[in-house]
Each structure stands twice: as structure tokens, then as C-alpha cells.
Protein backbone atom coordinates (compact mmCIF):
# COMPACT_ATOMS: atom_id res chain seq x y z
CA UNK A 1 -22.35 -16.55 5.71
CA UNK A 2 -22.39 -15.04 9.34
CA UNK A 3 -18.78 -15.45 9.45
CA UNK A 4 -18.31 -13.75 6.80
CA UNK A 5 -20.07 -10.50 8.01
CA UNK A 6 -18.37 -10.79 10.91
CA UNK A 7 -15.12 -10.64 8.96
CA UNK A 8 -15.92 -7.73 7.22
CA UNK A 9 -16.97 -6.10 9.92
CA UNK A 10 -13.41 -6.49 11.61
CA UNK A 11 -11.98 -5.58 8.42
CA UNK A 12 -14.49 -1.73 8.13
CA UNK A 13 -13.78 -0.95 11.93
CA UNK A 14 -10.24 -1.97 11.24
CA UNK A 15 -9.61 0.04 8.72
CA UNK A 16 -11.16 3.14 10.77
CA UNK A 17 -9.10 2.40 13.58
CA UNK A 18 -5.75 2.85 11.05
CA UNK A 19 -7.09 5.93 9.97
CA UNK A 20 -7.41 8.04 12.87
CA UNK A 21 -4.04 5.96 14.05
CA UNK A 22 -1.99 7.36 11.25
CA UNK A 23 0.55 4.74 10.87
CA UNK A 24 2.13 3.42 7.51
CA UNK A 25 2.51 0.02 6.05
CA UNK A 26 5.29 -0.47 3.15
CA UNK A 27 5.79 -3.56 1.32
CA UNK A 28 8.93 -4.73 -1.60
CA UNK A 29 8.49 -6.12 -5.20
CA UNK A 30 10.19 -5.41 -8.25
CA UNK A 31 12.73 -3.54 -6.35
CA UNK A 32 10.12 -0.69 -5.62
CA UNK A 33 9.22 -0.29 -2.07
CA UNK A 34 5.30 0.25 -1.84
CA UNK A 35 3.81 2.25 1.30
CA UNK A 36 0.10 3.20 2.43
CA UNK A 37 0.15 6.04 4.51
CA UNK A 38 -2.93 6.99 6.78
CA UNK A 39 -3.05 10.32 8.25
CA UNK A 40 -6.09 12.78 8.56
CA UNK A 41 -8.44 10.45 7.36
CA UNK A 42 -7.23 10.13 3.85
CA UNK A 43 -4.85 6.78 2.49
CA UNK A 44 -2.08 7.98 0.33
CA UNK A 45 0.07 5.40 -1.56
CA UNK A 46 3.77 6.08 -2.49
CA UNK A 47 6.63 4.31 -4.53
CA UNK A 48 9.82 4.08 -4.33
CA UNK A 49 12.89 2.99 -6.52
CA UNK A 50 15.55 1.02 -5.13
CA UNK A 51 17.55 1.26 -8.29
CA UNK A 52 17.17 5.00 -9.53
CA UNK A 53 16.62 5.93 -5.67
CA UNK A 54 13.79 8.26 -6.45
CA UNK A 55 10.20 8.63 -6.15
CA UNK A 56 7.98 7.30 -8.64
CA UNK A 57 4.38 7.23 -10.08
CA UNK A 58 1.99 4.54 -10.50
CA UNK A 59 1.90 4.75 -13.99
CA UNK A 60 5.81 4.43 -13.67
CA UNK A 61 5.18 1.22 -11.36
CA UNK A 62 3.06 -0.27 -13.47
CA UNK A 63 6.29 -0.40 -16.33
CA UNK A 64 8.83 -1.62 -14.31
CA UNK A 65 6.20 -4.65 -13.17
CA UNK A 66 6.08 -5.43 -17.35
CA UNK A 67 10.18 -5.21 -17.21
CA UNK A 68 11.49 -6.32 -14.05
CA UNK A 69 11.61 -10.07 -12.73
CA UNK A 70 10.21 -10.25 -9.38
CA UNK A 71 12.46 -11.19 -6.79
């Protein structure tokens, strides 16, 4: 149990530490490239198409996962 408070803990002051950092972590599936992007304090998630080459919504995201194979 204690180890597992301590790895939450790492995990809360972590995730402070990326927010006043402002740096951004992307990620591929589906041929959509994912990113989180911390800046100010605030998380904002973005997707991109690799296909269409455009900028697309969740709701659009969530689709192509139905349609696409993963890779």
C-alpha cells in the first residue's frame, strides 16, 4: 500500500513539474499523431492527420479509430 502512495505521489509532483516546464509529448496510432501540450498551467491535447495532413477533432479521432487498422 505505502508504495503505492509513494507512486502517486511521484506521479502529482510530476505532473506539476511538466506544467510549469511547458514541454509537449506526442505519440502515433491510426496514422494520427497525438500531442499533450503543457504551457501556463493548462494541458491541451491536439491531433493530427497523417493522411489528410490537417488538424483534427476528437470526435473526428474517435472515427478513424472505428475505421482504420492500427499499425
Amino acid at each position: 500500500m505505502r508504495k503505492y502512495l509513494i507512486l502517486g505521489a511521484m506521479i502529482f509532483f510530476g505532473s506539476i513539474n511538466l506544467f510549469s516546464r511547458g514541454q509537449n509529448y506526442c505519440t502515433r496510432a491510426y496514422d494520427v499523431v497525438s500531442c499533450l501540450e503543457f504551457s501556463d498551467g493548462t494541458m491541451k491535447v491536439t491531433y493530427y492527420d497523417l493522411l489528410t495532413k490537417r488538424n483534427i477533432t476528437e470526435q473526428e479521432y474517435e472515427e478513424i479509430k472505428k475505421v482504420r487498422p492500427q499499425e
